[in-house]
C-alpha atoms as a PDB file:
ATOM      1  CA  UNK A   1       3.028 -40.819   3.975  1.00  0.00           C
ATOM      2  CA  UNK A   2       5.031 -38.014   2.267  1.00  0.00           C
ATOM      3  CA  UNK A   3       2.797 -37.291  -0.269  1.00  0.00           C
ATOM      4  CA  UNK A   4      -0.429 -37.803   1.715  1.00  0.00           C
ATOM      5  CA  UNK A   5       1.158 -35.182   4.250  1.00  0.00           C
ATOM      6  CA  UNK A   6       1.374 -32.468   1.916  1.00  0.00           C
ATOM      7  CA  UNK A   7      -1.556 -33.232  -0.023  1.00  0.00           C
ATOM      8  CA  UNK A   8      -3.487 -33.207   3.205  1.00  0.00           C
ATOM      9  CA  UNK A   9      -1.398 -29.878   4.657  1.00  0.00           C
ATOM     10  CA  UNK A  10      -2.323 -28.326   1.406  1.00  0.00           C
ATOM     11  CA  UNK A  11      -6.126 -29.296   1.317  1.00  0.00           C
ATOM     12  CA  UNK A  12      -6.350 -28.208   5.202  1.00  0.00           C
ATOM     13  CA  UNK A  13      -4.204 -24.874   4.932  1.00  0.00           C
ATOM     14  CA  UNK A  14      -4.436 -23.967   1.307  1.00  0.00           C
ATOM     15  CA  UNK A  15      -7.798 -21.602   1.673  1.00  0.00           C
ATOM     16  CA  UNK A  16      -6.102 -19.663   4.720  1.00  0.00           C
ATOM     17  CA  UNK A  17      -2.825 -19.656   2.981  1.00  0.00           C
ATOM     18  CA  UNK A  18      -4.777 -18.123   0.101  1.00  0.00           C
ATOM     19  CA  UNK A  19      -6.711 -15.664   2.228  1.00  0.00           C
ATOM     20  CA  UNK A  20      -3.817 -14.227   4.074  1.00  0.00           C
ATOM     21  CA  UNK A  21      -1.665 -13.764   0.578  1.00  0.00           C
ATOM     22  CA  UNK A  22      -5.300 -11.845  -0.919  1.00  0.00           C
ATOM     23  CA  UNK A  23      -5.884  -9.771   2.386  1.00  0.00           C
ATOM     24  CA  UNK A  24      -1.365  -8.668   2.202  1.00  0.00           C
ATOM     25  CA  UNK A  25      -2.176  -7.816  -1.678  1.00  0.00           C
ATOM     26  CA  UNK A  26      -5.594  -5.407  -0.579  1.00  0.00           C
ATOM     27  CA  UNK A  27      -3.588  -4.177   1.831  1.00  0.00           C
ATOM     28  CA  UNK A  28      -0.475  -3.788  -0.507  1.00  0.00           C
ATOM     29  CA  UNK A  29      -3.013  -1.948  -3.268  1.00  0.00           C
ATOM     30  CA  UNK A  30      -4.746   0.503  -0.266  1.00  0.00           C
ATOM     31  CA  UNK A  31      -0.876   1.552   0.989  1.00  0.00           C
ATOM     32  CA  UNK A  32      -0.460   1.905  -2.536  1.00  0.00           C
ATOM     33  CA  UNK A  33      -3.449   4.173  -2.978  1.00  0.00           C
ATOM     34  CA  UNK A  34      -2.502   5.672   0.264  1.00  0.00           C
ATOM     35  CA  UNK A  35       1.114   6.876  -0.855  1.00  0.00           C
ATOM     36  CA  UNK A  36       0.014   8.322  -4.095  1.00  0.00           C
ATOM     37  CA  UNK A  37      -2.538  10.669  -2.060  1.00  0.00           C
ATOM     38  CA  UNK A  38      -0.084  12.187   0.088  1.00  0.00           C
ATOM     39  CA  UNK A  39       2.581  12.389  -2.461  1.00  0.00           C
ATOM     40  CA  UNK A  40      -0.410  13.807  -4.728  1.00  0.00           C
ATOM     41  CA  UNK A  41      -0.572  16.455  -1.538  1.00  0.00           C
ATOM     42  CA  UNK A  42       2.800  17.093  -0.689  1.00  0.00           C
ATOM     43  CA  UNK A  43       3.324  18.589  -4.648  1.00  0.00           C
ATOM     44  CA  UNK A  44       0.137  20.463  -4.006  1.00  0.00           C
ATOM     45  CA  UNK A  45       1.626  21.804  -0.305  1.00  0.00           C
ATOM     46  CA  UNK A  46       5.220  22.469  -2.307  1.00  0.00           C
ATOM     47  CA  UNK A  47       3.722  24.251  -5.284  1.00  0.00           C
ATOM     48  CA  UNK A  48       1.000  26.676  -2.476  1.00  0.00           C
ATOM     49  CA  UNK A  49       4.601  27.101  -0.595  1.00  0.00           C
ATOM     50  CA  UNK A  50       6.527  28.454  -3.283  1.00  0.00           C
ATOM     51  CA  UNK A  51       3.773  30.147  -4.809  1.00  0.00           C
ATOM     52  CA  UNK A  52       3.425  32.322  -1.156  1.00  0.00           C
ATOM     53  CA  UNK A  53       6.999  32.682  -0.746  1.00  0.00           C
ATOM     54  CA  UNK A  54       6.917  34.485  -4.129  1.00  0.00           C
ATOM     55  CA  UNK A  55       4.439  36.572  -3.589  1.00  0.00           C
ATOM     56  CA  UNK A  56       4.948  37.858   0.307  1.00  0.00           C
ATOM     57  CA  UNK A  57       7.510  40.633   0.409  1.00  0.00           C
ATOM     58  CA  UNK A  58      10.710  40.606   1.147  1.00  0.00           C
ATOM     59  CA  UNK A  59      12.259  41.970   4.654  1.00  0.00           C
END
């Protein structure tokens, strides 16, 4: 019975256990994707930033 069990829990959950691991990876590789836009835009934000701060006047 042991064996049968898991070889049967395996065969009848193994393609959703699959499926849910492959859609948390996409979704791992799109945050992924994700973060390195807005980082990408937060240097671009900093660098505009300083670059006004420098060239507004003082006072």
């Amino acid at each position: 019975m042991g064996g049968n069990g898991i070889v049967g829990l395996a065969a009848e959950y193994g393609p959703w256990v699959m499926l849910v691991f492959y859609l948390l990876y996409r979704d791992m590789q799109k945050d992924e994707v994700a973060r390195a836009a807005l980082e990408r835009n937060t240097r671009v934000l900093s660098e505009l930033n300083l670059l006004l701060r420098e060239r507004l006047p003082r006072g």
